[in-house]
C-alpha atoms as a PDB file:
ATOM      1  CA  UNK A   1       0.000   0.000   0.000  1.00  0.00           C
ATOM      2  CA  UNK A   2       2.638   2.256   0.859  1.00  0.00           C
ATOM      3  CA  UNK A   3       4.731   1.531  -2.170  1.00  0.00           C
ATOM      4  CA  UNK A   4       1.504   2.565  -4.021  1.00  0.00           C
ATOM      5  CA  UNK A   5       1.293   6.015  -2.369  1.00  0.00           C
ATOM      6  CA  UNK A   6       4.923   6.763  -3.371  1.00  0.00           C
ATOM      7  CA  UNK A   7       4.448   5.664  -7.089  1.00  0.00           C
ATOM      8  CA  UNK A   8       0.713   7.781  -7.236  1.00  0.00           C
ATOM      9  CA  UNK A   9       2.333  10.746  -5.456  1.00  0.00           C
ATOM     10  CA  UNK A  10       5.678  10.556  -8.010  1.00  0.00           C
ATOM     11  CA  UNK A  11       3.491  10.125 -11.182  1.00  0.00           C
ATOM     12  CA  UNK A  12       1.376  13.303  -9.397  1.00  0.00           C
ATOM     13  CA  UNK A  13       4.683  15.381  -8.887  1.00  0.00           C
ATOM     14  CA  UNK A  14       5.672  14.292 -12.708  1.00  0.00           C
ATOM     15  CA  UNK A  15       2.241  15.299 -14.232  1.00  0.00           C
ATOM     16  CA  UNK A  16       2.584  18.973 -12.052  1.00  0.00           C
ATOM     17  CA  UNK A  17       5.958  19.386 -13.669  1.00  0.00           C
ATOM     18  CA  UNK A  18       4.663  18.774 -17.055  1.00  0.00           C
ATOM     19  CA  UNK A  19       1.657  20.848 -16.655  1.00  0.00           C
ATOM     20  CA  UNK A  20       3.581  23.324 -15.437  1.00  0.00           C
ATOM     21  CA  UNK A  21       6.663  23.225 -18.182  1.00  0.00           C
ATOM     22  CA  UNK A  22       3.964  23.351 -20.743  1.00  0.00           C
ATOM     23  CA  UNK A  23       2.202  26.411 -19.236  1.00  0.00           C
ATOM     24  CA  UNK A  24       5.746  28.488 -19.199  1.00  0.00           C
ATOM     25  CA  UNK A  25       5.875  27.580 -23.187  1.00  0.00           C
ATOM     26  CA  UNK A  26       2.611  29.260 -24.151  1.00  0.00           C
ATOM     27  CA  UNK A  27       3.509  31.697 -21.813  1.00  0.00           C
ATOM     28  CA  UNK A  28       6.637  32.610 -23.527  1.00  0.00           C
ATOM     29  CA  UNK A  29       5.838  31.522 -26.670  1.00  0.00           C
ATOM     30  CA  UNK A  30       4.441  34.905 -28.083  1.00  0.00           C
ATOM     31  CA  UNK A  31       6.378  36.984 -29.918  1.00  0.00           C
ATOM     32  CA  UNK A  32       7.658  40.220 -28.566  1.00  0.00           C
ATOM     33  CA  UNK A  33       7.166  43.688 -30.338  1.00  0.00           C
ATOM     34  CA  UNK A  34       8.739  47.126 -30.156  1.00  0.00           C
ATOM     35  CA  UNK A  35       7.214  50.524 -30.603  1.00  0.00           C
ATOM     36  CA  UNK A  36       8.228  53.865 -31.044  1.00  0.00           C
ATOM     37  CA  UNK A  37       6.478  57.417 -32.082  1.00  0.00           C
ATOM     38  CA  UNK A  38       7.922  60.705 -32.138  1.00  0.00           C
ATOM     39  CA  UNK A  39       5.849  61.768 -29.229  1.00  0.00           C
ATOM     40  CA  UNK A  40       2.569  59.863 -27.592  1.00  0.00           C
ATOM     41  CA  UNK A  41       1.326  63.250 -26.323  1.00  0.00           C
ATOM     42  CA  UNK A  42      -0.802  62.800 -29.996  1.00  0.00           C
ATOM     43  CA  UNK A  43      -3.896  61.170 -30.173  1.00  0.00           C
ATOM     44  CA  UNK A  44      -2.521  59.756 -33.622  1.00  0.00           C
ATOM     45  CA  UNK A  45      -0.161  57.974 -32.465  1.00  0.00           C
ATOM     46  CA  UNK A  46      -1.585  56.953 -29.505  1.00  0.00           C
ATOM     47  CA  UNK A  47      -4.451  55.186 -31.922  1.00  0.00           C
ATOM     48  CA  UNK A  48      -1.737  53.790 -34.300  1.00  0.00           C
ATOM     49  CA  UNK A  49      -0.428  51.905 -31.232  1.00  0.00           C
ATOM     50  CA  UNK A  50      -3.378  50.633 -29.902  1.00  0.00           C
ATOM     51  CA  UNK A  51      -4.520  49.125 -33.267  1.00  0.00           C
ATOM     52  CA  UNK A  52      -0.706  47.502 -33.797  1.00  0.00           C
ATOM     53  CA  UNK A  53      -1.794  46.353 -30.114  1.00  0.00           C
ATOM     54  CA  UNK A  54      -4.807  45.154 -31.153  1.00  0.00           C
ATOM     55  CA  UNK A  55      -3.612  42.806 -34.284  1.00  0.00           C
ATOM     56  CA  UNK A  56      -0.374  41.266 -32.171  1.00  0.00           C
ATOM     57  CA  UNK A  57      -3.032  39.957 -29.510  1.00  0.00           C
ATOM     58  CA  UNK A  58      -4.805  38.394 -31.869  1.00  0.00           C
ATOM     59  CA  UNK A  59      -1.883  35.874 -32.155  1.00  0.00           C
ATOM     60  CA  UNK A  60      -0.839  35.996 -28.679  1.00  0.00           C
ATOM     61  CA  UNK A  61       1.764  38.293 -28.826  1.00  0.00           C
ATOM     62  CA  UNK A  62       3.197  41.504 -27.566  1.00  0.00           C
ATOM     63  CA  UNK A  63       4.055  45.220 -27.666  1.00  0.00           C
ATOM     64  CA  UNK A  64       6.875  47.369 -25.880  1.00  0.00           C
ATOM     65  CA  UNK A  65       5.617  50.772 -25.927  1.00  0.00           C
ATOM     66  CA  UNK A  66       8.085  53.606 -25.371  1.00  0.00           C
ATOM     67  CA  UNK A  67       7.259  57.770 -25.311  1.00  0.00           C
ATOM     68  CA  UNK A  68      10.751  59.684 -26.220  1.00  0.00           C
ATOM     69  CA  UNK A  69       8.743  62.882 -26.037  1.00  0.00           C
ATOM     70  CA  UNK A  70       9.950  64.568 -29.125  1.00  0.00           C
ATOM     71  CA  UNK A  71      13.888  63.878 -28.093  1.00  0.00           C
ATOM     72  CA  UNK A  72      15.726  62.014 -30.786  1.00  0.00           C
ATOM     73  CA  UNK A  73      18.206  60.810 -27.964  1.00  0.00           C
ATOM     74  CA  UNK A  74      15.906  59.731 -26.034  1.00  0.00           C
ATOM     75  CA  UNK A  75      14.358  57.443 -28.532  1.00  0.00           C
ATOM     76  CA  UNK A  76      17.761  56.357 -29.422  1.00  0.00           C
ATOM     77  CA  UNK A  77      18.282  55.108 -26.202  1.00  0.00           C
ATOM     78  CA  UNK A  78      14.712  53.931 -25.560  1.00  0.00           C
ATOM     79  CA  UNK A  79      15.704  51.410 -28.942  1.00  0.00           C
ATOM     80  CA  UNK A  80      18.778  50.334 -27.802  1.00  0.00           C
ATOM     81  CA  UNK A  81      16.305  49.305 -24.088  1.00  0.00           C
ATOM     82  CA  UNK A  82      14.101  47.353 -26.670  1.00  0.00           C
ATOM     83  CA  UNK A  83      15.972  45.214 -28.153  1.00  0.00           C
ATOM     84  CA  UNK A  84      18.145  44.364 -25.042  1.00  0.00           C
ATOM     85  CA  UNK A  85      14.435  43.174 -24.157  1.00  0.00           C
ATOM     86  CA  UNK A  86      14.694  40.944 -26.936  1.00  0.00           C
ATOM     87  CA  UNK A  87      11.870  42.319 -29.375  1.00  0.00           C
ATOM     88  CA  UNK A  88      12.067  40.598 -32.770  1.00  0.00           C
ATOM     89  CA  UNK A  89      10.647  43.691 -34.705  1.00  0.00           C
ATOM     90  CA  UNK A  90      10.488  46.796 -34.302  1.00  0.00           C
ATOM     91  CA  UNK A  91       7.580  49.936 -35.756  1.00  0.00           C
ATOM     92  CA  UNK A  92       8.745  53.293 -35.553  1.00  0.00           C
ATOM     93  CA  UNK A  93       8.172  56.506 -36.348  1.00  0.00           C
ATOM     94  CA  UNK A  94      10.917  58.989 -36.126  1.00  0.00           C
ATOM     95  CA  UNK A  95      11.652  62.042 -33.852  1.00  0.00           C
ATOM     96  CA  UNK A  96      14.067  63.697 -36.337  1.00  0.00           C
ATOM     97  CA  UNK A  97      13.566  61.706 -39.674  1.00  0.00           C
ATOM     98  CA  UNK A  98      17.981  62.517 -40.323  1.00  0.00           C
ATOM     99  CA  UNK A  99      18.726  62.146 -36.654  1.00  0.00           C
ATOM    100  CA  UNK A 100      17.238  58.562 -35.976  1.00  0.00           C
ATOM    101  CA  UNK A 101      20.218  56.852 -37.905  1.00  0.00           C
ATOM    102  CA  UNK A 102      21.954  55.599 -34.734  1.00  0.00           C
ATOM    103  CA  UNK A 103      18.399  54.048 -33.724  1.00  0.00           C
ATOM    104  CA  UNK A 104      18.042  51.802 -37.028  1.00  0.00           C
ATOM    105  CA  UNK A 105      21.896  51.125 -37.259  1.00  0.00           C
ATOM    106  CA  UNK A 106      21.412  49.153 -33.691  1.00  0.00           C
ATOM    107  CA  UNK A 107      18.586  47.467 -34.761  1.00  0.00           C
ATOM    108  CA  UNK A 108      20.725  46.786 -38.219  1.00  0.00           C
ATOM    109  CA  UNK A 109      23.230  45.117 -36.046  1.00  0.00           C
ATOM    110  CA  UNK A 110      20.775  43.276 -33.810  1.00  0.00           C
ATOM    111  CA  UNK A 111      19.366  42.222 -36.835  1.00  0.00           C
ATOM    112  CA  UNK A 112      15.839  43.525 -36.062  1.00  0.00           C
ATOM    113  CA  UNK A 113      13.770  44.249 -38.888  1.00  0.00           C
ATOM    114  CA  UNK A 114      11.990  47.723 -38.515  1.00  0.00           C
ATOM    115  CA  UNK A 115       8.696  48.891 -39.934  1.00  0.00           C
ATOM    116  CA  UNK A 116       8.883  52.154 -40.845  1.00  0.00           C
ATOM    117  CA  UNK A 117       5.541  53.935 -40.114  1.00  0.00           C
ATOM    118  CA  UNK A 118       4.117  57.031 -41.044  1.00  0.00           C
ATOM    119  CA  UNK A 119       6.586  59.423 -41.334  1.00  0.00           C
ATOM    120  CA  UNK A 120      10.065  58.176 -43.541  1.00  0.00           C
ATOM    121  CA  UNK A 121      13.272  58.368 -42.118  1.00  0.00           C
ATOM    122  CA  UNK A 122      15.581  59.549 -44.471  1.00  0.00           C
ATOM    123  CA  UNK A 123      17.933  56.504 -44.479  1.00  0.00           C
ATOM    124  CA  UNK A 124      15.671  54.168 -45.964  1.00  0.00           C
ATOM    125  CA  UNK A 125      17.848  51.401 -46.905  1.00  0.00           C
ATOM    126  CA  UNK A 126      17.988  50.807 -42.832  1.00  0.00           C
ATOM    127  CA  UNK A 127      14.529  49.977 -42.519  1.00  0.00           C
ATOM    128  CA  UNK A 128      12.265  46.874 -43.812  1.00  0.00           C
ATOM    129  CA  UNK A 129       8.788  48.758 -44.984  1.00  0.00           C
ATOM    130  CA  UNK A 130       7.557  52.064 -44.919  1.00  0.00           C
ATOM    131  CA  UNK A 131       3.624  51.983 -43.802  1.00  0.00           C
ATOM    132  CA  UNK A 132       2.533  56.070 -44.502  1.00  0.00           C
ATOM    133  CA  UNK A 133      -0.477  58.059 -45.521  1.00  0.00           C
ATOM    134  CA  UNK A 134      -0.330  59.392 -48.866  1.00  0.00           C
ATOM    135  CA  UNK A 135       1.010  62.809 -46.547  1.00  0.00           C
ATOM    136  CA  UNK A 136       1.650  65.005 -50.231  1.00  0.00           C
ATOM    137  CA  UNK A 137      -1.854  63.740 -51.056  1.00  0.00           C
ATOM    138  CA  UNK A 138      -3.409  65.401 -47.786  1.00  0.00           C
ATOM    139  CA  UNK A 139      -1.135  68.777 -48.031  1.00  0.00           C
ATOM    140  CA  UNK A 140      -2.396  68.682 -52.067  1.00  0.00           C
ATOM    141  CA  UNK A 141      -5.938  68.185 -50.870  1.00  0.00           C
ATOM    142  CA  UNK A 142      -5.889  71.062 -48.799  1.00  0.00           C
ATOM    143  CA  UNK A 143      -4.323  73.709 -50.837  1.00  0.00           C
ATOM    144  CA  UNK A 144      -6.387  72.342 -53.779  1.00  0.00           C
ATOM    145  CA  UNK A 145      -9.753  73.093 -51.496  1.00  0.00           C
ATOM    146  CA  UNK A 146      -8.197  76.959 -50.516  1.00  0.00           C
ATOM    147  CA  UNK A 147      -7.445  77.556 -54.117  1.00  0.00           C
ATOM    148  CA  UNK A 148     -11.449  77.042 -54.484  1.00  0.00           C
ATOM    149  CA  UNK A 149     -12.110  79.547 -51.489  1.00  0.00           C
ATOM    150  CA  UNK A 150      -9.830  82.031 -52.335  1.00  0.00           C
ATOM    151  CA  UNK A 151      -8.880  82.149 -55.800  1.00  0.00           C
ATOM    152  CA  UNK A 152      -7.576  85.751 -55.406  1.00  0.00           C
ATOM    153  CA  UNK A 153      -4.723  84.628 -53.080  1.00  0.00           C
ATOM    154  CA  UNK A 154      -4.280  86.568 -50.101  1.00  0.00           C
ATOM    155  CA  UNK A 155      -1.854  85.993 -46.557  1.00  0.00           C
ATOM    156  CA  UNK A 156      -0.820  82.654 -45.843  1.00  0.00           C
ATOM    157  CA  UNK A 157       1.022  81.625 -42.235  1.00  0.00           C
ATOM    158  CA  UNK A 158       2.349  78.461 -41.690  1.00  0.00           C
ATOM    159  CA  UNK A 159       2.860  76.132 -38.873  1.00  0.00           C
ATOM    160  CA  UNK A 160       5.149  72.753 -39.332  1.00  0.00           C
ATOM    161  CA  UNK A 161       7.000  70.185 -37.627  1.00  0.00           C
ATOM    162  CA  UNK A 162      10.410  71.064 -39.442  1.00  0.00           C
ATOM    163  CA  UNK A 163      12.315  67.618 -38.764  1.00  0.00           C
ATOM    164  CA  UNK A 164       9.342  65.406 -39.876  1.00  0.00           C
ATOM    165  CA  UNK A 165       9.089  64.329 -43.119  1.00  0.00           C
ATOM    166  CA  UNK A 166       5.675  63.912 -43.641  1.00  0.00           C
ATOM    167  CA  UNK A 167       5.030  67.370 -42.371  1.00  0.00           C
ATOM    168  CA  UNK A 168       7.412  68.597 -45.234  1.00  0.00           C
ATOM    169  CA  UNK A 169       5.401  66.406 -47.880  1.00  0.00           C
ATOM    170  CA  UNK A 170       2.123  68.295 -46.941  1.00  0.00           C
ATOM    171  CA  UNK A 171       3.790  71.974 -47.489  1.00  0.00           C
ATOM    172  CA  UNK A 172       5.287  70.275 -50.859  1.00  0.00           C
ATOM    173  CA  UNK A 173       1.910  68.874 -51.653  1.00  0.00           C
ATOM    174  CA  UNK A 174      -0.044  71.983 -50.071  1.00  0.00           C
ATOM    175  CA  UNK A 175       1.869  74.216 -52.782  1.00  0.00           C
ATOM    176  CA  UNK A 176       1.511  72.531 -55.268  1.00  0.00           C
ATOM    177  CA  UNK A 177      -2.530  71.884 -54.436  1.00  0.00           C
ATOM    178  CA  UNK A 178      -2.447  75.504 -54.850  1.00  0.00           C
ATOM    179  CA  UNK A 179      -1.686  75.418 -58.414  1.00  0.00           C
ATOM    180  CA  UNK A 180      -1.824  78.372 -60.711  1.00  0.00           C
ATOM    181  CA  UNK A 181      -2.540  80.681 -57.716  1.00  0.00           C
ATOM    182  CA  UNK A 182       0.253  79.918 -55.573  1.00  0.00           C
ATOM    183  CA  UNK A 183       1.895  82.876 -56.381  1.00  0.00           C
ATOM    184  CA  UNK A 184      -1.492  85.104 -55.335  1.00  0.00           C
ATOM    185  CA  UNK A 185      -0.653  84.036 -51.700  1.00  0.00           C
ATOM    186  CA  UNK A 186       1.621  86.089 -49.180  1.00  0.00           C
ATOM    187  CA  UNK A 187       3.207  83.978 -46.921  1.00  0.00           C
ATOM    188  CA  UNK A 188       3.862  86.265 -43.693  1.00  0.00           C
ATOM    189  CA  UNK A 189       5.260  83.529 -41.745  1.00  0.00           C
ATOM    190  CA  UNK A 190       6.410  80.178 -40.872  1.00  0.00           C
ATOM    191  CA  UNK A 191       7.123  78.890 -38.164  1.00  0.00           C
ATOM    192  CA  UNK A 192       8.263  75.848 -35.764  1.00  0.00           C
ATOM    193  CA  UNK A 193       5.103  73.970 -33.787  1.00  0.00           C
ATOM    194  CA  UNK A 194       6.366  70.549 -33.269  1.00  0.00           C
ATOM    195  CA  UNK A 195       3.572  69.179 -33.944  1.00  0.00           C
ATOM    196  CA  UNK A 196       2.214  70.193 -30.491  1.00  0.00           C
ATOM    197  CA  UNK A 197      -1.018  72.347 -29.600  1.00  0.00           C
ATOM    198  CA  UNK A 198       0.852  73.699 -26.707  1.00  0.00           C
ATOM    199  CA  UNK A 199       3.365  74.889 -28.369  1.00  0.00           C
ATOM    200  CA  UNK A 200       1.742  76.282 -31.105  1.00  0.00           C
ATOM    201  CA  UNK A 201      -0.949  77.991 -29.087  1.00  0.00           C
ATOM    202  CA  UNK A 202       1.890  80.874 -28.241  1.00  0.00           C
ATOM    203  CA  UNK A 203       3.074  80.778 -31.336  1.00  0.00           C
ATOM    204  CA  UNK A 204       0.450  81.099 -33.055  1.00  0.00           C
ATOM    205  CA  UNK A 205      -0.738  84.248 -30.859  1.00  0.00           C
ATOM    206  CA  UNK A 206       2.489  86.226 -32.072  1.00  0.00           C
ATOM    207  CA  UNK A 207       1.614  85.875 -35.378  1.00  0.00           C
ATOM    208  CA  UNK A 208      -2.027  86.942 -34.930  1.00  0.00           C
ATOM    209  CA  UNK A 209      -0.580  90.286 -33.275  1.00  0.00           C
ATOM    210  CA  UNK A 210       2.508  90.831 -36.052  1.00  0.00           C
ATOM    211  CA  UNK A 211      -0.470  89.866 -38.867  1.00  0.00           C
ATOM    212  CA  UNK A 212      -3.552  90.999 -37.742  1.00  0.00           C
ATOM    213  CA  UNK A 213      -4.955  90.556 -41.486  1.00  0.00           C
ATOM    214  CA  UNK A 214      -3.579  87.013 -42.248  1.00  0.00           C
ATOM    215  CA  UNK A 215      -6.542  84.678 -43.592  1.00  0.00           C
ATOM    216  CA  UNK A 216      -5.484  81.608 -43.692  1.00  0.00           C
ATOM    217  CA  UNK A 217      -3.475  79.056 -41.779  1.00  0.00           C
ATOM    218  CA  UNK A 218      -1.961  75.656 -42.832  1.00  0.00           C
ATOM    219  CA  UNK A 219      -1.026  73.679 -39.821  1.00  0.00           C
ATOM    220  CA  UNK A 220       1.280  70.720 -40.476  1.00  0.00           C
ATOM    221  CA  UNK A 221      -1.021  68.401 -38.497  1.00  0.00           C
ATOM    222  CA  UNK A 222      -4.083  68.795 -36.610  1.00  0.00           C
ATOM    223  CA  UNK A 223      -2.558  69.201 -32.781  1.00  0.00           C
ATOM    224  CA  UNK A 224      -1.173  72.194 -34.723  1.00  0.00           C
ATOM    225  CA  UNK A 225      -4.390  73.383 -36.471  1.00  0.00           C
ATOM    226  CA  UNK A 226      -6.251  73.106 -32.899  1.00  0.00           C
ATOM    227  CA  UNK A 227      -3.482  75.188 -31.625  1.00  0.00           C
ATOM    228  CA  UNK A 228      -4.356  77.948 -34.422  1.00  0.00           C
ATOM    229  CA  UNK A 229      -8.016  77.737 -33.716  1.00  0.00           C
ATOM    230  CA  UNK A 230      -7.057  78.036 -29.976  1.00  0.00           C
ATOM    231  CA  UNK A 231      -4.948  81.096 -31.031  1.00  0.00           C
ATOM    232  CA  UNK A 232      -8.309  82.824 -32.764  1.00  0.00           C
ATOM    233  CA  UNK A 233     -10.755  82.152 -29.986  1.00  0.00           C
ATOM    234  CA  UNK A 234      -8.384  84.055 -27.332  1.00  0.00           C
ATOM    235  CA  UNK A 235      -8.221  86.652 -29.743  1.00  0.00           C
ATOM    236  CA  UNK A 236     -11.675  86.693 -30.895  1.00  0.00           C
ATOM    237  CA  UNK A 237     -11.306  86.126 -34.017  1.00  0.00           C
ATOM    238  CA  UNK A 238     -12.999  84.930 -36.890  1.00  0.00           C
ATOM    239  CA  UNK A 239     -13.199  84.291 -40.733  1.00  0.00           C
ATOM    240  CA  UNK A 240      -9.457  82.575 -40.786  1.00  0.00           C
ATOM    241  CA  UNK A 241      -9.589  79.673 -42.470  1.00  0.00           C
ATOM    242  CA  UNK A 242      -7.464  77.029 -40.618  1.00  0.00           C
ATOM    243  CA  UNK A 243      -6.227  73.464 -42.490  1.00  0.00           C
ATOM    244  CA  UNK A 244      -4.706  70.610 -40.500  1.00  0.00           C
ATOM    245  CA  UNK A 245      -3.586  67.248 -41.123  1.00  0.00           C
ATOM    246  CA  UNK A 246      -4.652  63.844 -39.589  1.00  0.00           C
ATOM    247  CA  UNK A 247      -8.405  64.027 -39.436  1.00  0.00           C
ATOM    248  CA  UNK A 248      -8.518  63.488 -35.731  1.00  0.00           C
ATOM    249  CA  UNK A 249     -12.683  63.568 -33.177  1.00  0.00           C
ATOM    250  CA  UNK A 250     -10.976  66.598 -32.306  1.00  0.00           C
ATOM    251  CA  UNK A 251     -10.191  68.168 -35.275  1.00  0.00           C
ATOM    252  CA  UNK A 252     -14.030  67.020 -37.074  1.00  0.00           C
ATOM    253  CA  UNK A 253     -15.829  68.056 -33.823  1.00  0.00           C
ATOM    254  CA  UNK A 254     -13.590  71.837 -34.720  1.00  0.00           C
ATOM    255  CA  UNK A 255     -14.446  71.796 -38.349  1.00  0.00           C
ATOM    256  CA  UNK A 256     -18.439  71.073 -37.551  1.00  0.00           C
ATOM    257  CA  UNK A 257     -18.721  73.754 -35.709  1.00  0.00           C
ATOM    258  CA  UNK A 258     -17.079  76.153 -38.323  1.00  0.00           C
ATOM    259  CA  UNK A 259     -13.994  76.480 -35.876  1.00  0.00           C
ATOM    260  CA  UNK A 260     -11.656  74.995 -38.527  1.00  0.00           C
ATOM    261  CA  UNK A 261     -12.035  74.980 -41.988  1.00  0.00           C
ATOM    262  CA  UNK A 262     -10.695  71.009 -42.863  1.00  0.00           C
ATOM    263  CA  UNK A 263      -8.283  68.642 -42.726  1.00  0.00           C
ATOM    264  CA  UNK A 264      -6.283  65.845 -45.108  1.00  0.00           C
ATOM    265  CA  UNK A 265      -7.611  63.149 -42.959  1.00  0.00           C
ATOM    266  CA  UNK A 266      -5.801  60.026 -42.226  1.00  0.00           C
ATOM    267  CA  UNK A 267      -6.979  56.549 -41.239  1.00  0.00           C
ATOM    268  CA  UNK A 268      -3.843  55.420 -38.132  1.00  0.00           C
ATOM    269  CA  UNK A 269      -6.339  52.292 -37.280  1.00  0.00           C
ATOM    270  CA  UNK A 270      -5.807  50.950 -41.196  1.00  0.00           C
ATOM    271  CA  UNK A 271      -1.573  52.309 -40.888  1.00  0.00           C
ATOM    272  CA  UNK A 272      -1.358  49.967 -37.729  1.00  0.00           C
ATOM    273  CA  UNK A 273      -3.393  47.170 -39.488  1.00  0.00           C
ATOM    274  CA  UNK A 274      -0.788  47.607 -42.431  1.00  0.00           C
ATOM    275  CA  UNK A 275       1.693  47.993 -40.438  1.00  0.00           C
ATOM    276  CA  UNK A 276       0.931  44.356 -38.312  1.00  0.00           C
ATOM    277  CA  UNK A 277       0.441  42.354 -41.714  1.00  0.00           C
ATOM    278  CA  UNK A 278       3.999  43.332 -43.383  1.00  0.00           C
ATOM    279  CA  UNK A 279       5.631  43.129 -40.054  1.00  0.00           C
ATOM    280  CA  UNK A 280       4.634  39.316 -39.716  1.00  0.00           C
ATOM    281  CA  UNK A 281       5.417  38.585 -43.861  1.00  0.00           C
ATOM    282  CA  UNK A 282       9.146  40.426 -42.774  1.00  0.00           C
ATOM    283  CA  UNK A 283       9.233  37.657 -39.657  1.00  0.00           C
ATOM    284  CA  UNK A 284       7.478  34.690 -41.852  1.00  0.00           C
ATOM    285  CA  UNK A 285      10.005  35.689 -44.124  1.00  0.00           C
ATOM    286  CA  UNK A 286       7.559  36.304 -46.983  1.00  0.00           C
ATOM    287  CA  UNK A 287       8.327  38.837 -50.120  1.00  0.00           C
ATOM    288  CA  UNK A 288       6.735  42.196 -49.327  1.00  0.00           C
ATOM    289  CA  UNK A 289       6.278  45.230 -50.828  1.00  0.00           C
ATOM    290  CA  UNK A 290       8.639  47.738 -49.379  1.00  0.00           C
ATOM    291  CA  UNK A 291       6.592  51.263 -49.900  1.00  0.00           C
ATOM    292  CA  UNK A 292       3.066  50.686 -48.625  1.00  0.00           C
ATOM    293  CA  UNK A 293       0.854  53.808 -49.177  1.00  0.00           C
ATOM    294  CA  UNK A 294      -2.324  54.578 -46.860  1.00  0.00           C
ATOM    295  CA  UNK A 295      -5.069  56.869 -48.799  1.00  0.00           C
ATOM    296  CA  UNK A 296      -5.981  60.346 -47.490  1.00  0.00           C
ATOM    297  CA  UNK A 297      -9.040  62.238 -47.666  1.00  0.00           C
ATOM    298  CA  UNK A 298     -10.230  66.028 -47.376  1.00  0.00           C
ATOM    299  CA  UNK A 299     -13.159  66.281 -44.578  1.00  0.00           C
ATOM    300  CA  UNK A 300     -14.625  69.555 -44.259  1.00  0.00           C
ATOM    301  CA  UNK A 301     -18.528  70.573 -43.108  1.00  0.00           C
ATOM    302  CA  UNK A 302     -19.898  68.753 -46.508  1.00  0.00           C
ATOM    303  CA  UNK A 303     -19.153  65.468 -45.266  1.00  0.00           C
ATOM    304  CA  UNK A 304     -18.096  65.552 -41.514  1.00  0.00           C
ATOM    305  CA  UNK A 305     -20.733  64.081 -40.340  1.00  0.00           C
ATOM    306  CA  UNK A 306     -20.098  60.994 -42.850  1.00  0.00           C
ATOM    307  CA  UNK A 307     -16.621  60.106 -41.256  1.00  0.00           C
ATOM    308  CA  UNK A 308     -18.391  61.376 -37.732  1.00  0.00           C
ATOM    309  CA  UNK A 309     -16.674  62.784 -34.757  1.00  0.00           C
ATOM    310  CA  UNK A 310     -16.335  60.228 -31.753  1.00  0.00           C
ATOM    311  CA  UNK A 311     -13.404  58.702 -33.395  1.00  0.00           C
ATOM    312  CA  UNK A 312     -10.687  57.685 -35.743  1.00  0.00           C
ATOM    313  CA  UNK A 313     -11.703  56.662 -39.680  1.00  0.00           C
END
């Protein structure tokens, strides 16, 4: 009897050890992600990384996420943490689009494959995929739409994100959208937001008191464009048009109340779907295509309430 108590109680022990070794393997059996945005003080980005979120749990896996806070350093080192926490892939968008080189060179070495997403760096050969809105498409869909309003030109400012790519490929594309009036329009300034309504707010105030007459503002993305509305309501003013970038609740709730005038709207829950499918072909080891392009859209008060303002398109 008591030789059958040991034997029970040892096959017991074995079959708690086996339980138990298989329970560590589908617990670390998932894969592990990295991601990195120029700043998560942005709704957009915030979205981007809850849909990549999203898509890895449907397979069981997961996602580092790391805030540099607009310092190009920062997310350097924040990288360089990443894959010493062995990530096998890493989606990032750059603070400085030049100044991220030592980032992908790391992951080069590491050999971690990076998707780049919605902004470019400017060393592309470092990265696996670019996943970005068509961002000349939504500049060119805005100054195409103020060329309609005012066809006799008048004073332009501008508000960018100077080190971000995509911000330079809507002023490129805003130009251009512009057409054969371009030249009708004064620019009497431009200026340095970083992308950030808090930033812009002040700035935008100086150049309501140095301009008094300017009638129109381009805003390199729609934290900036809220900024510039912000900017008018202190100062009580009205009948500035005001273009942003992204297509954010924020931004629709701003144009449907005749606040803002519209934005080149993106879709971050579709460039974090994207993003998710090329990043597992890279892993899978499937032929992708490098340069994946996201569609953009003008929203103004004619169709607001189509794309709706409680959330993301």
């Amino acid at each position: 009897m008591k030789k059958l108590i040991v034997i029970f109680s040892v096959l017991f022990a074995m079959l708690l050890f086996v339980a138990s070794c298989n329970r560590g393997t589908e617990q670390s059996s998932g894969r592990k992600f990295g991601y990195t945005a120029m700043t998560m003080n942005n709704p957009f980005f915030l979205t981007i990384s809850e849909s990549i979120k999203s898509e890895l749990e449907k397979n069981g896996d997961t996602l580092i996420v790391l805030d540099p806070q607009l310092d190009q350093a920062k997310q350097i080192s924040q990288v360089e943490d990443m894959i010493a926490q062995g990530i096998e892939l890493l989606f990032l968008n750059p603070v400085d689009w030049q100044g991220v080189k030592p980032a992908l060179d790391a992951a080069k070495a590491a050999g971690i494959p990076i998707v780049n997403f919605d902004a470019d760096v400017y060393d592309t050969d470092l990265v696996d995929a670019i996943v970005i809105s068509d961002n000349y498409q939504a500049g060119y869909l805005c100054g195409e739409d103020l060329a309609k309003r005012m066809p006799n030109g008048g004073k332009l400012a501008i508000i960018e994100h100077a080190v971000a790519k995509s911000v330079l490929d809507r002023i490129r594309g805003f130009y251009d959208g512009l057409g054969a009036v371009s030249n009708k329009f004064e620019l009497v300034s431009r200026q340095d937001g970083l992308g950030q309504l808090e930033i812009t707010l002040p700035i935008a105030e100086n150049i309501l008191q140095a301009n008094p007459d300017v009638q129109v503002f381009f805003g390199g993305n729609d934290p900036i464009a809220l900024g510039i509305v912000a900017a008018l309501k202190a100062a009580n003013k009205t009948g500035v048009l005001v273009y942003g970038v992204d297509g954010s609740p924020e931004i629709k709730a701003s144009i449907k109340n005749g606040e803002a005038t519209a934005t080149g709207a993106q879709s971050p829950i579709n460039i974090g779907k994207k993003s998710v499918e090329v990043a597992y072909k890279i892993l899978n080891k499937e032929p992708i295509e490098k340069n994946i392009s996201v569609e953009t859209a003008l929203i103004d008060q004619s169709n607001v309430d189509q794309y709706g303002i409680d959330g993301w398109q």
